[in-house]
C-alpha atoms as a PDB file:
ATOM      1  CA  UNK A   1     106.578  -3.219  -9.828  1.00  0.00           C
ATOM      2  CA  UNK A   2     104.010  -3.931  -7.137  1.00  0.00           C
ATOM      3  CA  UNK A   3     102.208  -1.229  -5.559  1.00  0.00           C
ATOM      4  CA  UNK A   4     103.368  -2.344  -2.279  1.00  0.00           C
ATOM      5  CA  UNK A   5     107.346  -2.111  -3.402  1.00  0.00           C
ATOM      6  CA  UNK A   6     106.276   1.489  -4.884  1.00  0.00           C
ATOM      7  CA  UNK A   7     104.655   2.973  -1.445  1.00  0.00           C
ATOM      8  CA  UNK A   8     107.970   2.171   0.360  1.00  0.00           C
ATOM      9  CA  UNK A   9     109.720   5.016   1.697  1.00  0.00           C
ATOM     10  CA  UNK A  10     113.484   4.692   2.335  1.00  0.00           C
ATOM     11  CA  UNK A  11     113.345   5.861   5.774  1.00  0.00           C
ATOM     12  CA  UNK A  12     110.220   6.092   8.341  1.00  0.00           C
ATOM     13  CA  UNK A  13     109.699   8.117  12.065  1.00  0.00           C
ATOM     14  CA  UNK A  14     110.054   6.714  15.345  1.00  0.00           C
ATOM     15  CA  UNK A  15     106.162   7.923  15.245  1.00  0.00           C
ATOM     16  CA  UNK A  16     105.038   5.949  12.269  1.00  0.00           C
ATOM     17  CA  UNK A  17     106.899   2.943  13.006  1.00  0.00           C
ATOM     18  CA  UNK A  18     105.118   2.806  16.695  1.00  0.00           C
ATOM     19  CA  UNK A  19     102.125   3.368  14.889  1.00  0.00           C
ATOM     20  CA  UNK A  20     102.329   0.967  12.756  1.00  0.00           C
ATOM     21  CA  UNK A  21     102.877  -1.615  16.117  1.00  0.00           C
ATOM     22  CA  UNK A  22     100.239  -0.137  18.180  1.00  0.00           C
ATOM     23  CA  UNK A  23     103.030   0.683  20.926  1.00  0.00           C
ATOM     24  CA  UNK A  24     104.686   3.636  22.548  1.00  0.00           C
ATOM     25  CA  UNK A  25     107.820   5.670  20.504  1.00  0.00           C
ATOM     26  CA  UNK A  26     109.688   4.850  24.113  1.00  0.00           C
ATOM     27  CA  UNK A  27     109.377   1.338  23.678  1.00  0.00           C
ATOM     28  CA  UNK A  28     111.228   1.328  20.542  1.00  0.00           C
ATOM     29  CA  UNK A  29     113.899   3.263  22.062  1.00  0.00           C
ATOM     30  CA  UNK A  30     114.043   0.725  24.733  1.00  0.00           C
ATOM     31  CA  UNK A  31     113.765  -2.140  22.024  1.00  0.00           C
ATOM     32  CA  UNK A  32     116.738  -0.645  20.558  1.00  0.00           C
ATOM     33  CA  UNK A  33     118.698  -1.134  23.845  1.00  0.00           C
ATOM     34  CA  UNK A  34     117.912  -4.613  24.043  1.00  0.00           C
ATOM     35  CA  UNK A  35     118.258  -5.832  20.322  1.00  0.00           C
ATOM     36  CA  UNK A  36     121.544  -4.735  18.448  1.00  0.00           C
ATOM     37  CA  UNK A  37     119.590  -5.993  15.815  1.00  0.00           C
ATOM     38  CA  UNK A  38     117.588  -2.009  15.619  1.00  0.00           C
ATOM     39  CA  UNK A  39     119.982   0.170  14.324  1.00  0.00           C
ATOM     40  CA  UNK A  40     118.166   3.174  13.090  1.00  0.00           C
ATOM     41  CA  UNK A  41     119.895   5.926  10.998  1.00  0.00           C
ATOM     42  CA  UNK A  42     120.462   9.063  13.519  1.00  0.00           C
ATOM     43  CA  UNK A  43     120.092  12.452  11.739  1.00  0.00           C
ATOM     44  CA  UNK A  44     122.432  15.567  13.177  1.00  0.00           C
ATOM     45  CA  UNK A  45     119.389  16.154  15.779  1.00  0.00           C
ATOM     46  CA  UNK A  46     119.352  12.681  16.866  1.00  0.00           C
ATOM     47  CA  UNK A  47     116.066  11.942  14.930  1.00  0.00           C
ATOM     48  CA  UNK A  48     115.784   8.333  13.789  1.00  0.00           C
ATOM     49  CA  UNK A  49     115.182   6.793  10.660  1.00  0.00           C
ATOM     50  CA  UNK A  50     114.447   3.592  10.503  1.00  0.00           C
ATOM     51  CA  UNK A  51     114.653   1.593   7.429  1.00  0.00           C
ATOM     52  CA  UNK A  52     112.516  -1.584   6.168  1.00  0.00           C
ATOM     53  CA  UNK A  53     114.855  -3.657   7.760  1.00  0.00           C
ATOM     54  CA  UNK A  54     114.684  -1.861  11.062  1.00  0.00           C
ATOM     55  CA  UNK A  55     111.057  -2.499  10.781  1.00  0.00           C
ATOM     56  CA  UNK A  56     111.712  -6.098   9.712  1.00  0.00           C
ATOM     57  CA  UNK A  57     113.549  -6.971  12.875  1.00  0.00           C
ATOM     58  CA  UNK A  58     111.052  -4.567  14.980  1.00  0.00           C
ATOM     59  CA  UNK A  59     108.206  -7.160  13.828  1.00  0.00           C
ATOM     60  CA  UNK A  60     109.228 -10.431  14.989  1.00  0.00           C
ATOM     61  CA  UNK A  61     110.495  -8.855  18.033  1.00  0.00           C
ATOM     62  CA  UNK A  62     107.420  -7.460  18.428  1.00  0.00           C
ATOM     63  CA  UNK A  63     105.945 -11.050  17.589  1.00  0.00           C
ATOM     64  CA  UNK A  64     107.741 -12.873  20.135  1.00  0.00           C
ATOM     65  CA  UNK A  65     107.250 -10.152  23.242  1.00  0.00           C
ATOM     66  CA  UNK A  66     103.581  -9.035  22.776  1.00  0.00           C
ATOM     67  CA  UNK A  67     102.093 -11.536  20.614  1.00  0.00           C
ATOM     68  CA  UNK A  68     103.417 -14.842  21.770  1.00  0.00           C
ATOM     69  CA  UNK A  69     104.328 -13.576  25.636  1.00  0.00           C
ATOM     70  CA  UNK A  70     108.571 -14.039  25.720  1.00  0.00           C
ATOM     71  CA  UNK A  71     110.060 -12.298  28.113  1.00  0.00           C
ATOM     72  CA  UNK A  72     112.855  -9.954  26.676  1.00  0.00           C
ATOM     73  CA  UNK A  73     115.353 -12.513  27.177  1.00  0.00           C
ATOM     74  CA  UNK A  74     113.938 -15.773  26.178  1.00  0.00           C
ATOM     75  CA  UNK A  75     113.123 -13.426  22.895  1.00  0.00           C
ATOM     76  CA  UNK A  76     116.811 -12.450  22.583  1.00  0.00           C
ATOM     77  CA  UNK A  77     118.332 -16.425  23.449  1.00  0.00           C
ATOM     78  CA  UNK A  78     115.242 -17.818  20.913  1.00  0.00           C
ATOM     79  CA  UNK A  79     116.405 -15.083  17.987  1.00  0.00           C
ATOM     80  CA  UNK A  80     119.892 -15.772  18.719  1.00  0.00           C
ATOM     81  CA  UNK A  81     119.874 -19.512  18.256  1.00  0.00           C
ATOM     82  CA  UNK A  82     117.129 -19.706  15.801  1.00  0.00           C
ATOM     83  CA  UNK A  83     117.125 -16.821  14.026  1.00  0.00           C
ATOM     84  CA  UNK A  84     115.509 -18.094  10.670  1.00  0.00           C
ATOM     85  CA  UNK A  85     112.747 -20.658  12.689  1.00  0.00           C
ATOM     86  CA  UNK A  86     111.819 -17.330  14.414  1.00  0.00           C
ATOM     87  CA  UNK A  87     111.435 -15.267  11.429  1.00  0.00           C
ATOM     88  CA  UNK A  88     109.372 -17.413   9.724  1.00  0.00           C
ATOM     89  CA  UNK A  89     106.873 -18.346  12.490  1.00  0.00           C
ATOM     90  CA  UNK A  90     106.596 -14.551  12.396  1.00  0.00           C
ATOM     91  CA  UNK A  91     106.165 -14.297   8.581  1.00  0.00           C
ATOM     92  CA  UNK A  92     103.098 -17.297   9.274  1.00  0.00           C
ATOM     93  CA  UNK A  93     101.170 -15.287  11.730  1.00  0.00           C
ATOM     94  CA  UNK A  94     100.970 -12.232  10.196  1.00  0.00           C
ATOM     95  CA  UNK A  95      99.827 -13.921   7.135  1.00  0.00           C
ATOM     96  CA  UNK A  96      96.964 -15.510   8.822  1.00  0.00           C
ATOM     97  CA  UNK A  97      96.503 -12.239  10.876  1.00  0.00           C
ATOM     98  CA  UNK A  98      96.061 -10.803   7.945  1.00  0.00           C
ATOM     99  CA  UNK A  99      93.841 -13.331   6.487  1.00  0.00           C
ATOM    100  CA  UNK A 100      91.877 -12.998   9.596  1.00  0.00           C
ATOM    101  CA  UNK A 101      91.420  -9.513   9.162  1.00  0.00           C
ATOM    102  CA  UNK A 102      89.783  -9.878   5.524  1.00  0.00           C
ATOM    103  CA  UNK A 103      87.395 -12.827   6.445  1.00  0.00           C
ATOM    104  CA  UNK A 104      86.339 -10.683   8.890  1.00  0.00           C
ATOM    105  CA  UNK A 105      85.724  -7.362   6.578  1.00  0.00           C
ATOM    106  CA  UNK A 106      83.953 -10.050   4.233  1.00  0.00           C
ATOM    107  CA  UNK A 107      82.171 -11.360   6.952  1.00  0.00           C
ATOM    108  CA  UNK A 108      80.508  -7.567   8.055  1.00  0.00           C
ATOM    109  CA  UNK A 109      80.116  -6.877   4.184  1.00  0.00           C
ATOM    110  CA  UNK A 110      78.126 -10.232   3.914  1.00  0.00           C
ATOM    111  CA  UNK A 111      76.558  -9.298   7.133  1.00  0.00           C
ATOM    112  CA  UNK A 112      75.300  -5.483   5.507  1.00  0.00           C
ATOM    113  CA  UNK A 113      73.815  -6.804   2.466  1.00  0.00           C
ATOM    114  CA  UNK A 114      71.304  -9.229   4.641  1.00  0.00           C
END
């Protein structure tokens, strides 16, 4: 099993997720609203718990309003009639993001040792 697979938790925060995005806990909430697609788990004191799909759909939304620029509802007409085109555009970029991110750490390393 990869070590990726084993770090995954079964439910995360409203605080880690909008960590993990860079963005505020209220725009989640407000995501939620928009997308039926986030449908976090609500404990007894109305904490959520979002699960790796939660964050699944929370990442290309996230892809298409504040990487690429859609306004919330050219985001919700371009995820409703091309769901899969969407998700794998998103899938792409944060590959190369994170490709990006590593040439860039080699880069600084490379950059140190002169």
């Amino acid at each position: 099993m990869s070590e990726e697979k084993k770090s995954r938790k079964t439910y995360y925060s409203i605080k880690e997720v909008a960590a993990k995005f860079g963005v505020n806990e209220s725009l989640l909430r407000y995501w939620e609203t928009e997308f039926p697609h986030i449908k976090p788990q609500t404990t007894g004191n109305k904490i959520r718990q979002y699960t790796q799909k939660d964050i699944d759909h929370i990442a290309i939304i996230y892809n298409l309003v504040k990487v690429r620029g859609f306004k919330l509802s050219a985001a919700r007409k371009m995820l409703n009639e091309n769901r899969s085109g969407v998700e794998k555009t998103a899938k792409v970029l944060e590959s190369l993001i994170s490709i990006r991110d590593e040439l860039t750490e080699l880069k600084q390393q490379l950059e140190r040792l002169s």
